[in-house]
C-alpha atoms as a PDB file:
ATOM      1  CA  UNK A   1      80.715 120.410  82.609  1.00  0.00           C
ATOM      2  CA  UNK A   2      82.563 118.164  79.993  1.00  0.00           C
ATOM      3  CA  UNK A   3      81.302 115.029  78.800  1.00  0.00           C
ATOM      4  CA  UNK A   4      82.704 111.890  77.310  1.00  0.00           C
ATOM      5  CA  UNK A   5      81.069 108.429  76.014  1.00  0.00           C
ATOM      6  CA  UNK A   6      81.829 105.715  79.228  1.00  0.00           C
ATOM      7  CA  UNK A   7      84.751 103.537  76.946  1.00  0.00           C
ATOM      8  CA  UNK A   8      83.181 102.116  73.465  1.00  0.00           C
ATOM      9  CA  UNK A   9      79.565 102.697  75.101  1.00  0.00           C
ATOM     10  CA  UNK A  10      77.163 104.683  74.099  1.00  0.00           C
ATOM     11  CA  UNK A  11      76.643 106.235  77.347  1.00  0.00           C
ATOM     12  CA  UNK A  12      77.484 109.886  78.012  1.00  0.00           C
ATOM     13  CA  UNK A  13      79.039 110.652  81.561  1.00  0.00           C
ATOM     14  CA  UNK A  14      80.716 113.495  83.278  1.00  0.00           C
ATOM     15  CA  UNK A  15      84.428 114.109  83.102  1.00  0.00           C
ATOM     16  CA  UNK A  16      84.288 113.689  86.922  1.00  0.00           C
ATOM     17  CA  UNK A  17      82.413 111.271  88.985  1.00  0.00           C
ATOM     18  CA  UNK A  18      81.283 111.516  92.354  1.00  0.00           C
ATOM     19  CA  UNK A  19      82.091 109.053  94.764  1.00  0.00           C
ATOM     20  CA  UNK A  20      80.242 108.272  98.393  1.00  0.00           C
ATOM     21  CA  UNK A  21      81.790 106.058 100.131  1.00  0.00           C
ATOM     22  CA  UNK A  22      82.202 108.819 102.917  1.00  0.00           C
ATOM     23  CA  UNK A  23      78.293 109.309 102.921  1.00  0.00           C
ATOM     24  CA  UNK A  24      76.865 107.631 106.513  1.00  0.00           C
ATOM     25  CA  UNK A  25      80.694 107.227 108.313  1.00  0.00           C
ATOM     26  CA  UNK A  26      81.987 110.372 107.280  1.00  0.00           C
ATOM     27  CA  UNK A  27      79.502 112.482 106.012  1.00  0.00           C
ATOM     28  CA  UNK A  28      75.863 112.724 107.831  1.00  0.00           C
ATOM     29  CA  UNK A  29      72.653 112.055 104.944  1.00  0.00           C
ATOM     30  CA  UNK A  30      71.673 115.651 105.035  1.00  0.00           C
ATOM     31  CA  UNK A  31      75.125 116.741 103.883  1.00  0.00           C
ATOM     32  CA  UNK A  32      75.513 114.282 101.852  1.00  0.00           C
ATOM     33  CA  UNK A  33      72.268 114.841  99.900  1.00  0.00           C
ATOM     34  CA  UNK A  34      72.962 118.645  99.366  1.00  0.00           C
ATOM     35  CA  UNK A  35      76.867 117.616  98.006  1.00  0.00           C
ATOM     36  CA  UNK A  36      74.412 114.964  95.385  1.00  0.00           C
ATOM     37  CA  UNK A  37      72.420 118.366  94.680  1.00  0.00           C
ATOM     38  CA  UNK A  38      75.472 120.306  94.207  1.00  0.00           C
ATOM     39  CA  UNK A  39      76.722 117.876  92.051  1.00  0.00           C
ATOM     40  CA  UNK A  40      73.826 117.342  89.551  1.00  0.00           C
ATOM     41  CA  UNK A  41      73.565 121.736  89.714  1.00  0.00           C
ATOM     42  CA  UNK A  42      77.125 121.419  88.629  1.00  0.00           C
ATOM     43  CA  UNK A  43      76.709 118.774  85.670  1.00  0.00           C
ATOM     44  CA  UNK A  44      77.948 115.932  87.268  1.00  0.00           C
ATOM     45  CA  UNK A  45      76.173 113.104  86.206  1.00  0.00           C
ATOM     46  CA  UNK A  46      77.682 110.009  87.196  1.00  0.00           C
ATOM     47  CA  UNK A  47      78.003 108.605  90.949  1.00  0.00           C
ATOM     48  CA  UNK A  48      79.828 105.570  92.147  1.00  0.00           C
ATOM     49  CA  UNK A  49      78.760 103.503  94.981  1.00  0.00           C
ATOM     50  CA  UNK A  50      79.164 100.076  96.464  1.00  0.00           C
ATOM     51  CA  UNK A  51      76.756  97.726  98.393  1.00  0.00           C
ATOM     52  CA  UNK A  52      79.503  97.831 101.186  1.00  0.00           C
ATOM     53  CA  UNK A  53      79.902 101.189 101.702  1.00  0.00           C
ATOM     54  CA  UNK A  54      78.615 102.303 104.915  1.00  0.00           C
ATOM     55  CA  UNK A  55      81.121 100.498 107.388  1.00  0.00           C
ATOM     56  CA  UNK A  56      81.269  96.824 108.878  1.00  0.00           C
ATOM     57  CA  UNK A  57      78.645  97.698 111.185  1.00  0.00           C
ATOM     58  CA  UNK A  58      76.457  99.446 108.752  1.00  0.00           C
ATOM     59  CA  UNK A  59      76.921  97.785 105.175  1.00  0.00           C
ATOM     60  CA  UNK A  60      74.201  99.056 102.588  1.00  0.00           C
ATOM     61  CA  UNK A  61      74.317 102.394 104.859  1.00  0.00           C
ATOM     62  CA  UNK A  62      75.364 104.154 101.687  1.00  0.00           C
ATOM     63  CA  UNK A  63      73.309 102.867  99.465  1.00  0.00           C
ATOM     64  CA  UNK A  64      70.029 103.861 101.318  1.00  0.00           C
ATOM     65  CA  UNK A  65      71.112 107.353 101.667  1.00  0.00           C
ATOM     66  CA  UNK A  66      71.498 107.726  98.132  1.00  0.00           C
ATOM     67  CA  UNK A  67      68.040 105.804  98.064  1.00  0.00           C
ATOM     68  CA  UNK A  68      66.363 108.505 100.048  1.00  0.00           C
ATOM     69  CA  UNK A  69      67.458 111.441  98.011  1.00  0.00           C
ATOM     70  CA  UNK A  70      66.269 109.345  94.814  1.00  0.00           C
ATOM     71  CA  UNK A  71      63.003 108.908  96.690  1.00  0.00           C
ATOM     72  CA  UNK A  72      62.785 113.064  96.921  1.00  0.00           C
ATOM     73  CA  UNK A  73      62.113 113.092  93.230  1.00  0.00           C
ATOM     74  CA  UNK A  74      62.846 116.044  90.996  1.00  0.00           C
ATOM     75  CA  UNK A  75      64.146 113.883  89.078  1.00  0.00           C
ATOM     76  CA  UNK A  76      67.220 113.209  90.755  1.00  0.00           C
ATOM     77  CA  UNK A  77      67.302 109.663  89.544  1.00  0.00           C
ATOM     78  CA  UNK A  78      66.572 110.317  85.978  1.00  0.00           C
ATOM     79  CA  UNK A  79      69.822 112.735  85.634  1.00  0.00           C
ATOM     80  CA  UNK A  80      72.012 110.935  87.403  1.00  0.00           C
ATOM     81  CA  UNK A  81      74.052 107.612  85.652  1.00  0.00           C
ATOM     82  CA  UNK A  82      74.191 105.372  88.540  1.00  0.00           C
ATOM     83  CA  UNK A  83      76.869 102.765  89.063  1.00  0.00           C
ATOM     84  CA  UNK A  84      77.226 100.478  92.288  1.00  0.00           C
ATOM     85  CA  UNK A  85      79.379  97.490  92.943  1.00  0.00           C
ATOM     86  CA  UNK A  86      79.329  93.867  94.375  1.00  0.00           C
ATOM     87  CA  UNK A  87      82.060  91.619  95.448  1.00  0.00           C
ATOM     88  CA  UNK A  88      82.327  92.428  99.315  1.00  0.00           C
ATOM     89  CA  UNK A  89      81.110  90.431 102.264  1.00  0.00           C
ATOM     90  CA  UNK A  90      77.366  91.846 103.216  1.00  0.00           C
ATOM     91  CA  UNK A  91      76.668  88.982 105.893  1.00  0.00           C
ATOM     92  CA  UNK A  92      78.444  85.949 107.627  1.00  0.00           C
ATOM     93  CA  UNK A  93      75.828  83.749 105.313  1.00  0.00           C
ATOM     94  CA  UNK A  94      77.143  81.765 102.578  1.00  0.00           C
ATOM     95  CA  UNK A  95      76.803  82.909  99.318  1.00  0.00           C
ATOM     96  CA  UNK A  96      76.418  86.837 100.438  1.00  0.00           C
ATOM     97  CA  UNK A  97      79.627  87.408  98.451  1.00  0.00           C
ATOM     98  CA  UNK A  98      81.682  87.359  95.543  1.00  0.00           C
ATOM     99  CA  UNK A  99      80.292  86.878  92.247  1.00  0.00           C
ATOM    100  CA  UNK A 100      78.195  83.644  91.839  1.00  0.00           C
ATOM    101  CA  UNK A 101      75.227  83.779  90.001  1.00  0.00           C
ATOM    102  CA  UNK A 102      73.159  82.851  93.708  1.00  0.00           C
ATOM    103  CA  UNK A 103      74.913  86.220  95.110  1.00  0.00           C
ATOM    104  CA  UNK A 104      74.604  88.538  91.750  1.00  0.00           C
ATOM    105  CA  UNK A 105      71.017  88.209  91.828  1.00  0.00           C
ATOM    106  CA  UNK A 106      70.641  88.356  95.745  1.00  0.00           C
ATOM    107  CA  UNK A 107      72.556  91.546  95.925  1.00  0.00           C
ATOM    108  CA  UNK A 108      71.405  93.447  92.937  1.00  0.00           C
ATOM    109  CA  UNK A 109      67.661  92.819  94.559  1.00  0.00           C
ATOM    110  CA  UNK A 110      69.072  94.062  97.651  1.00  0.00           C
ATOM    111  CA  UNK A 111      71.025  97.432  96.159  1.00  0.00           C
ATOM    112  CA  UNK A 112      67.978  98.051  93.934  1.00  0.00           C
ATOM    113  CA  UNK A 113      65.724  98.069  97.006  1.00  0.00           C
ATOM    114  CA  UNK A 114      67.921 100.098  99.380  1.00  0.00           C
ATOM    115  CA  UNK A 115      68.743 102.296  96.457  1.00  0.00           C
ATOM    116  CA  UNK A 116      64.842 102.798  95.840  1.00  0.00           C
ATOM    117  CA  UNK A 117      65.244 102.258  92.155  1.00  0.00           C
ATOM    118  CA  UNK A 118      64.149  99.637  89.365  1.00  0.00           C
ATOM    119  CA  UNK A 119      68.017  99.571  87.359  1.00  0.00           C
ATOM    120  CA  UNK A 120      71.302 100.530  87.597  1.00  0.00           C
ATOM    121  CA  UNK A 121      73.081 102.069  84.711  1.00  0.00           C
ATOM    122  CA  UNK A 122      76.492 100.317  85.558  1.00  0.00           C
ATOM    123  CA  UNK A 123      76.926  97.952  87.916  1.00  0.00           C
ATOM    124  CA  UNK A 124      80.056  96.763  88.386  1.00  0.00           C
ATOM    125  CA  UNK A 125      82.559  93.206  90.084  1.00  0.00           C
ATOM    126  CA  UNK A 126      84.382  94.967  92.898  1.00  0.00           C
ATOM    127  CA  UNK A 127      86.795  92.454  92.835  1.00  0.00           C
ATOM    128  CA  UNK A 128      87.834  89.333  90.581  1.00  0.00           C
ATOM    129  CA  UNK A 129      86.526  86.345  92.069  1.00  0.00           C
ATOM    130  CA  UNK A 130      88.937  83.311  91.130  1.00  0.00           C
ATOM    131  CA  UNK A 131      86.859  80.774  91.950  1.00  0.00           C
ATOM    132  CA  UNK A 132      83.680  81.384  89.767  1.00  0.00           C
ATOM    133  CA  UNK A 133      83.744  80.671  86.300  1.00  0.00           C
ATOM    134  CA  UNK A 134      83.186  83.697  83.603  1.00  0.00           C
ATOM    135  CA  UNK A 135      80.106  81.585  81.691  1.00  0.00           C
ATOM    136  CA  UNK A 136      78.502  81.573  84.966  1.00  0.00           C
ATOM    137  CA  UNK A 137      79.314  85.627  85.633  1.00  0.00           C
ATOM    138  CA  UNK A 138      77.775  86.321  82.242  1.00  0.00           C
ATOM    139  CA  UNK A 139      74.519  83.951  81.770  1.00  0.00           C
ATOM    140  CA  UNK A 140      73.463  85.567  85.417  1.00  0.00           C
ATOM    141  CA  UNK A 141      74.367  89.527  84.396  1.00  0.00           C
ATOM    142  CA  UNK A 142      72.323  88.737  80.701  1.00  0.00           C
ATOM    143  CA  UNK A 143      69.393  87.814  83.170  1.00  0.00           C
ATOM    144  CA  UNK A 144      69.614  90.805  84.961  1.00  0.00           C
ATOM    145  CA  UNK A 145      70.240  92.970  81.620  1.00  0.00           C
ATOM    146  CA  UNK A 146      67.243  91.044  79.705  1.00  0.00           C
ATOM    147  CA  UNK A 147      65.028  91.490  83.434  1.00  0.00           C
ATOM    148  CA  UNK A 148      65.581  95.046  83.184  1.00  0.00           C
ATOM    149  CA  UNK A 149      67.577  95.334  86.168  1.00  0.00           C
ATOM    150  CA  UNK A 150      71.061  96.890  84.818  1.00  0.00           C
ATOM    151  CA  UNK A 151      72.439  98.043  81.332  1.00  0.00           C
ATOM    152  CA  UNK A 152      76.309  98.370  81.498  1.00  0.00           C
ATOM    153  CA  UNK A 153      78.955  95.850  83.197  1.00  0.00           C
ATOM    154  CA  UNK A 154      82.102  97.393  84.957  1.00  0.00           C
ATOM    155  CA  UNK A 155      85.191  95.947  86.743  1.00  0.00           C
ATOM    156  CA  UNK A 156      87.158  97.265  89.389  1.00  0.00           C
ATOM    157  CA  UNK A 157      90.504  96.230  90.597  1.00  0.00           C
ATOM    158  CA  UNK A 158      91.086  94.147  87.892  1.00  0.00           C
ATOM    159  CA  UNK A 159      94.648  92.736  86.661  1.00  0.00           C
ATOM    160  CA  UNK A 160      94.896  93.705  82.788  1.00  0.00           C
ATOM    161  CA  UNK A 161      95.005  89.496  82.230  1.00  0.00           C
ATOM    162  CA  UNK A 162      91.568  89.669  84.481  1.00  0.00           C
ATOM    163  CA  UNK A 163      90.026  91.938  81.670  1.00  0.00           C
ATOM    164  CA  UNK A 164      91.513  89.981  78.826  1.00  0.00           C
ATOM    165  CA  UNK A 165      89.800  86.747  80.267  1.00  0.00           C
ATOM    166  CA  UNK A 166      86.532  88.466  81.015  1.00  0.00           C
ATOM    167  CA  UNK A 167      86.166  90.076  77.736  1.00  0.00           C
ATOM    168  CA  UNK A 168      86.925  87.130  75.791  1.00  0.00           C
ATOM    169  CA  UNK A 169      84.494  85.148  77.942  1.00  0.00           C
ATOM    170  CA  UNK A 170      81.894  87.092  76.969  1.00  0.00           C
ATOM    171  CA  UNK A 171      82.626  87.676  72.805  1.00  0.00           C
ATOM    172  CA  UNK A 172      81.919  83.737  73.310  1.00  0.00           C
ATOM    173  CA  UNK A 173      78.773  84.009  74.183  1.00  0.00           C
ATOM    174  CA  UNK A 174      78.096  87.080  71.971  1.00  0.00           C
ATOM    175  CA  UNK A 175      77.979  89.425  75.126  1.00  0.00           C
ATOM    176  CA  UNK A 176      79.524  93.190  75.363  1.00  0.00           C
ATOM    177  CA  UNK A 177      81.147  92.588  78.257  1.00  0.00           C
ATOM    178  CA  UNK A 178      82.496  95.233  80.545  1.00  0.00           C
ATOM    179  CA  UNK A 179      82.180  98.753  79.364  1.00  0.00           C
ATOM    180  CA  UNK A 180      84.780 100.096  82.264  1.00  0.00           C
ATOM    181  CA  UNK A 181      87.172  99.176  84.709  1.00  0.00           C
ATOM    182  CA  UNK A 182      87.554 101.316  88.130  1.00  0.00           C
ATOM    183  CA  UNK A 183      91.317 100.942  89.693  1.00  0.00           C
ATOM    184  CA  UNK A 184      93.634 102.952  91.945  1.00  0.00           C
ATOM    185  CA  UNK A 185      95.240 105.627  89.708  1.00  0.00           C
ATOM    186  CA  UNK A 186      97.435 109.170  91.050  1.00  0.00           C
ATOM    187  CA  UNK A 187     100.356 110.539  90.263  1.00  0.00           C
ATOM    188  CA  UNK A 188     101.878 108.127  92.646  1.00  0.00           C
ATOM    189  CA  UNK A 189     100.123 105.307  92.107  1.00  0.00           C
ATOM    190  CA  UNK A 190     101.022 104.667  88.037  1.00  0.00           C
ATOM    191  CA  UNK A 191     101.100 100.486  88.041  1.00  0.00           C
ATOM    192  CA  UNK A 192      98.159 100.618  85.972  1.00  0.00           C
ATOM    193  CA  UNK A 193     100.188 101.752  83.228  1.00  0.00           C
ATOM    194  CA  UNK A 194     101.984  98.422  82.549  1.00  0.00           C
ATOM    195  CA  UNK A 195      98.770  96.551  81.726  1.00  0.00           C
ATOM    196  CA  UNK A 196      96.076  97.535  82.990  1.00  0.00           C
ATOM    197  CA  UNK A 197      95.395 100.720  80.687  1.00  0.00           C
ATOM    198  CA  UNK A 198      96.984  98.573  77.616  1.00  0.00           C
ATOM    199  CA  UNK A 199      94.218  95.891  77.759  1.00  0.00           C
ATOM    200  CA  UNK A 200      91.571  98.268  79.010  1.00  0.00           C
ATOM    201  CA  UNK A 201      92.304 100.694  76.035  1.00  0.00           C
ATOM    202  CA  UNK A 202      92.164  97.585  73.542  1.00  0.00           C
ATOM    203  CA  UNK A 203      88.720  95.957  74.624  1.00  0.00           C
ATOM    204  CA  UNK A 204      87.286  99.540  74.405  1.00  0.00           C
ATOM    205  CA  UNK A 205      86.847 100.419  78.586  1.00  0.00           C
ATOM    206  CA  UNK A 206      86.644 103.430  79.828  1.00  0.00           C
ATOM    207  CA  UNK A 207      89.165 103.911  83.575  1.00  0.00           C
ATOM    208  CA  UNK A 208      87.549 105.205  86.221  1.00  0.00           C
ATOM    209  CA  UNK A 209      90.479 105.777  88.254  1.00  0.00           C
ATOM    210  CA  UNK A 210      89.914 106.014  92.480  1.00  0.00           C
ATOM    211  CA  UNK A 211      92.212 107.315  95.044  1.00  0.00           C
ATOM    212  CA  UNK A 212      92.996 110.559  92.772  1.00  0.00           C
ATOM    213  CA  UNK A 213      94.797 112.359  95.497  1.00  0.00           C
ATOM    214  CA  UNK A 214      96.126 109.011  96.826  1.00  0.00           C
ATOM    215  CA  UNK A 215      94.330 109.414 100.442  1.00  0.00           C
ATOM    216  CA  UNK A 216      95.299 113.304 100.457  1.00  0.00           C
ATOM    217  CA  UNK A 217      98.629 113.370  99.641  1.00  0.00           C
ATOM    218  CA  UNK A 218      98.296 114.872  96.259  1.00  0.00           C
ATOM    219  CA  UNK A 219      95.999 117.071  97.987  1.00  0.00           C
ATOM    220  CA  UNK A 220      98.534 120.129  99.564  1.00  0.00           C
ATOM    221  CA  UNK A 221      99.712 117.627 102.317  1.00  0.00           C
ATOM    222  CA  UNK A 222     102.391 119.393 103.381  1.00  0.00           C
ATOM    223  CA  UNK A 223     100.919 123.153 102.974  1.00  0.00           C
ATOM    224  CA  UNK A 224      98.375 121.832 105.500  1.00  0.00           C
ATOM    225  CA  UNK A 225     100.642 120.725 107.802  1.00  0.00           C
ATOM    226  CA  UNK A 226     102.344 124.099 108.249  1.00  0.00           C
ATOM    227  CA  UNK A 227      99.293 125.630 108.640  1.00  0.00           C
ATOM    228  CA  UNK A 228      98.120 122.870 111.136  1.00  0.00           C
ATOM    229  CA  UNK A 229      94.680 122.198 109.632  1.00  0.00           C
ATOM    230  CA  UNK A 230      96.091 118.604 109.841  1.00  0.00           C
ATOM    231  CA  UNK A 231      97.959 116.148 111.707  1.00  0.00           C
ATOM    232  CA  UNK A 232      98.442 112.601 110.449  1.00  0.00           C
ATOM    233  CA  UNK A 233      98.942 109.735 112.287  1.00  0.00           C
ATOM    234  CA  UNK A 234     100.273 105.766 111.621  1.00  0.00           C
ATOM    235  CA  UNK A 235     101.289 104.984 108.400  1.00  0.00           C
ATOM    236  CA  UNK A 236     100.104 108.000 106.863  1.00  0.00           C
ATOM    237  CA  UNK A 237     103.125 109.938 108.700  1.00  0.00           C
ATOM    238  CA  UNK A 238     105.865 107.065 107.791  1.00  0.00           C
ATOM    239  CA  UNK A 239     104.415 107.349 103.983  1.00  0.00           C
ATOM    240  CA  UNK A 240     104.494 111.199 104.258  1.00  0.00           C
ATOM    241  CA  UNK A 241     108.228 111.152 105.389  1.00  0.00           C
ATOM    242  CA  UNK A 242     109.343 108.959 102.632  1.00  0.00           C
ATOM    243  CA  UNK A 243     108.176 110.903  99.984  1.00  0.00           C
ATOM    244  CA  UNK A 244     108.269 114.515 101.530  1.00  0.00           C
ATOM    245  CA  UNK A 245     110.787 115.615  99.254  1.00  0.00           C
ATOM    246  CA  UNK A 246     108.691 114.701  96.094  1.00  0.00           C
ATOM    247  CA  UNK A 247     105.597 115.591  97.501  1.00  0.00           C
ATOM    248  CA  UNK A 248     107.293 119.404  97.732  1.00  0.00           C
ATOM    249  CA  UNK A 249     108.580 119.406  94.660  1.00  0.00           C
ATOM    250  CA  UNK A 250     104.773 118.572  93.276  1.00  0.00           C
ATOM    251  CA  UNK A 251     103.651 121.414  95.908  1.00  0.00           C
ATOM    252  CA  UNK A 252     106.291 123.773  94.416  1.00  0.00           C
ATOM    253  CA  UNK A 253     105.225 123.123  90.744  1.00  0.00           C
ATOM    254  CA  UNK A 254     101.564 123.265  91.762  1.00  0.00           C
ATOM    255  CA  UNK A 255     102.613 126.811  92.936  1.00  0.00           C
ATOM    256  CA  UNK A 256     104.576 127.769  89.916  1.00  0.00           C
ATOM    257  CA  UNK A 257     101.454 126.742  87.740  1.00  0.00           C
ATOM    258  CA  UNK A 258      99.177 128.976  89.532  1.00  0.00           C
ATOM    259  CA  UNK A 259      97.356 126.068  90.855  1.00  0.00           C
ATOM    260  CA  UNK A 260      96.133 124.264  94.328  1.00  0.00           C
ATOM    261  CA  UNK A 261      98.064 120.600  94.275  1.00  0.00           C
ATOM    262  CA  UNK A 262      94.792 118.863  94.475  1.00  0.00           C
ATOM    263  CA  UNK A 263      93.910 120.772  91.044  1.00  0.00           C
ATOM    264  CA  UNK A 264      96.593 120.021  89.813  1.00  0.00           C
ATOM    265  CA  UNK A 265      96.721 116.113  90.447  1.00  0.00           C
ATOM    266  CA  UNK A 266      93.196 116.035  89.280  1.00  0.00           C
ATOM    267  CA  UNK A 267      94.047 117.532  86.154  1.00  0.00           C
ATOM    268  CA  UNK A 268      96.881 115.373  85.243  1.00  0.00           C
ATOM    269  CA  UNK A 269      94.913 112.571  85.256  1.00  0.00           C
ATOM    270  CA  UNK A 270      92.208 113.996  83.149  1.00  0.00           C
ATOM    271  CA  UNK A 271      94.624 115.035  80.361  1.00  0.00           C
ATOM    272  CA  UNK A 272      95.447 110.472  80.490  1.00  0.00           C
ATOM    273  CA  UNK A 273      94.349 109.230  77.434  1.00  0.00           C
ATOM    274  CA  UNK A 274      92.592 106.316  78.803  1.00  0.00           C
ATOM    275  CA  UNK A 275      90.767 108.152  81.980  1.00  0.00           C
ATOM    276  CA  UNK A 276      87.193 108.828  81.655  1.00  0.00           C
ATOM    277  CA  UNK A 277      86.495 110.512  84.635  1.00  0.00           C
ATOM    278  CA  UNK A 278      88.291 110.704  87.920  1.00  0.00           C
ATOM    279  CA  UNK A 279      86.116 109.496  91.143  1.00  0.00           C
ATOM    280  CA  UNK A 280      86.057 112.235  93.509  1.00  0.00           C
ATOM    281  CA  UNK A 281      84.746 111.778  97.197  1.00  0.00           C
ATOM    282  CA  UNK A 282      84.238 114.482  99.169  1.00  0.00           C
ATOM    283  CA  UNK A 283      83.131 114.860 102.408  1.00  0.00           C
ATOM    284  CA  UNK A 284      82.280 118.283 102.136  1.00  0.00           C
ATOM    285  CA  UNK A 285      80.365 120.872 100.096  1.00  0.00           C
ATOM    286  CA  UNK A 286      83.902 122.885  99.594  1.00  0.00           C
ATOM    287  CA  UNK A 287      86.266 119.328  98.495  1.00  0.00           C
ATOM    288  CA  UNK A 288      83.291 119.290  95.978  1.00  0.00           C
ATOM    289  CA  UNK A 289      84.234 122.705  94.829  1.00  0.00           C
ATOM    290  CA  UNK A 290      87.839 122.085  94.698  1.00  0.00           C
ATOM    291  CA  UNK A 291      87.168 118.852  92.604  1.00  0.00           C
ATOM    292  CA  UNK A 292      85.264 120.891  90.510  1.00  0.00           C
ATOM    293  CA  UNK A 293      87.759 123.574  89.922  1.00  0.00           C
ATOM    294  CA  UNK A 294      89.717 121.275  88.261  1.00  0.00           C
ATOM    295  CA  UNK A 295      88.259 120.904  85.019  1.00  0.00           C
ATOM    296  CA  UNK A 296      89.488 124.477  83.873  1.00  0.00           C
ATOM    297  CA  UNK A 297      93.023 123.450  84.419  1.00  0.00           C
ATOM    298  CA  UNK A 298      94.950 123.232  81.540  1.00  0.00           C
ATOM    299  CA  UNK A 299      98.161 121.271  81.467  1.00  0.00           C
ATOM    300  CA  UNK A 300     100.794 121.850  78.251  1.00  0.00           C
ATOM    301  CA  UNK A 301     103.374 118.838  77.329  1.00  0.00           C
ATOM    302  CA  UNK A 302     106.206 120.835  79.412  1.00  0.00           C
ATOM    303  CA  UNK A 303     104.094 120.735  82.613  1.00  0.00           C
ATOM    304  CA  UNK A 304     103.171 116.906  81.877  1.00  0.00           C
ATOM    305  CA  UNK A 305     106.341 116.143  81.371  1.00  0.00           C
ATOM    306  CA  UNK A 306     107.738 118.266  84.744  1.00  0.00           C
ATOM    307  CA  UNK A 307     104.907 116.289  86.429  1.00  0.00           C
ATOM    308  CA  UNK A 308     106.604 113.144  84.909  1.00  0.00           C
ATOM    309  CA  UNK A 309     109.783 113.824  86.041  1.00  0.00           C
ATOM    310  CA  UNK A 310     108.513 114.321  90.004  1.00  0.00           C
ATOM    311  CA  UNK A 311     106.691 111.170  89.738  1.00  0.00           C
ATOM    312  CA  UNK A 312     107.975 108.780  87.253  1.00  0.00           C
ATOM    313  CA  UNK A 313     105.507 106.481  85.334  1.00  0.00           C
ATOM    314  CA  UNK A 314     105.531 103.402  83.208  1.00  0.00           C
ATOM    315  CA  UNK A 315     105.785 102.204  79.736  1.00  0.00           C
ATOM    316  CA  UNK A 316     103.706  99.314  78.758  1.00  0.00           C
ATOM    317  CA  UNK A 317     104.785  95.996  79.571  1.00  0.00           C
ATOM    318  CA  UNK A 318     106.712  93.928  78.657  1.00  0.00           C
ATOM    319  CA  UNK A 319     108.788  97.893  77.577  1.00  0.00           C
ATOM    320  CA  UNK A 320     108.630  98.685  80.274  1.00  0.00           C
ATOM    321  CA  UNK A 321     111.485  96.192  81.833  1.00  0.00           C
ATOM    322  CA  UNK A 322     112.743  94.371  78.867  1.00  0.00           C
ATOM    323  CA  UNK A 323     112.342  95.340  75.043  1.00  0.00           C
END
């Protein structure tokens, strides 16, 4: 496994990270506890969860299976670099969302509990919240920092002004501020490019980019399909349609590269500059494998550049549309 510091931090995570948002809906606790174990066995040090994560009916459901493999010791917490997230709606109460200092101490309490640990390594805003000021953000996370309770600040879904604002917020008050920011990021999905990675890169934050395969499509979409292991439905086939032809292109190069398309869109994004580690989800023991595999794919400046051409990116802004 490869290593790298979490942006300026001093914190040393994995080159991938395992997300488990499909652990409870998708993925049953057992199974889900022997892909954590196959993770740590692997190297992979860092997992990403959210309060949320579970489903509407089941929000925390996450959480508390992560919680319960903790609680089987072997010192599964101790290797593993935690990070969870706040923002969404966990009740119909007031103040059980967002990011007021009343709901940033409620809810860490609540994910340390379910998560059957006394910190978090990086907990993180899964959302800007426009209507609470950044003083008040920061006095309640340097509580919860001097309490003991978490050690590293992260963003997700964050415009690159959003950063800006909460990083200059907290040099104010003398505070590091947010150590990473976690936003959609594929081959397809490159918006982050116009100011997002420009602002992240110069406050010192480390991308965790989600989505990596963008919901499967990166992921041999259309190799499946003739083979029939799966049939999409909705949007997914109108998105599918629109972009067949560049999706087999990508499948094509993939091919010509030696390499599954999944590898290879997972490999892309950790030759990015700016990406720290990709979060993977899977729901099984053998997407885990997959994920895995792609750490010993190389990429030269002609295949970056083919990969380019298939799926066009951006300059920074303002470049990128003016001069």
């Amino acid at each position: 496994m490869q290593y790298t510091h979490l942006g300026r931090s001093g914190l040393k995570v994995s080159r991938l990270c395992l997300g488990t948002m499909n652990f409870g809906p998708h993925t049953n606790e057992a199974d889900a506890h022997a892909i954590m174990d196959s993770a740590l066995d692997a190297g992979i040090n860092f997992f990403d969860t959210a309060n949320v994560y579970g489903g509407s009916g089941h929000r925390g459901w996450t959480e508390e299976i992560i919680g319960r493999w903790f609680a089987q010791g072997g010192e599964r917490r101790e290797r593993t670099v935690l990070a969870t997230k706040l923002y969404g709606t966990m009740t119909n109460r007031p103040n059980e969302s967002k990011l007021s200092a009343l709901n940033i101490r409620r809810a860490l309490d609540a994910s340390l509990k379910r998560l059957q640990t006394d910190y978090i390594d990086v907990y993180q805003f899964h959302h800007v919240d426009r209507d609470t000021p950044w003083d008040e953000i920061w006095q309640a996370i340097d509580v919860a920092v001097q309490q003991g309770k978490i050690l590293y600040s992260g963003s997700s879904n964050f415009a690159g002004w959003h950063i800006v604002q909460a990083q200059e917020a907290a040099r104010r008050r003398n505070y590091n501020g947010l150590v990473s920011e976690q936003s959609i990021y594929n081959l397809f999905r490159r918006e982050v490019e116009l100011e997002v990675i420009p602002a992240a890169q110069q406050y010192g934050l480390g991308l965790i980019p989600w989505s990596p395969l963008q919901g499967g499509l990166l992921g041999g979409v259309l190799k499946k399909e003739r083979e029939g292991v799966r049939r999409r439905q909705g949007r997914a086939v109108e998105t599918l349609q629109k972009h067949r032809e560049q999706i087999q292109q990508f499948e094509d190069f993939a091919d010509e590269l030696g390499h599954e398309p999944g590898d290879t869109a997972l490999a892309w994004l950790l030759h990015q500059p700016a990406v720290t580690a990709p979060i993977v989800g899977p729901r099984t023991q053998e997407q885990l494998e997959a994920a895995i595999r792609a750490l010993d794919v190389s990429l030269d400046a002609a295949a970056l550049a083919r990969l380019d051409d298939i799926f066009p990116g951006h300059r920074p802004a303002p470049e990128d549309y003016a001069w």
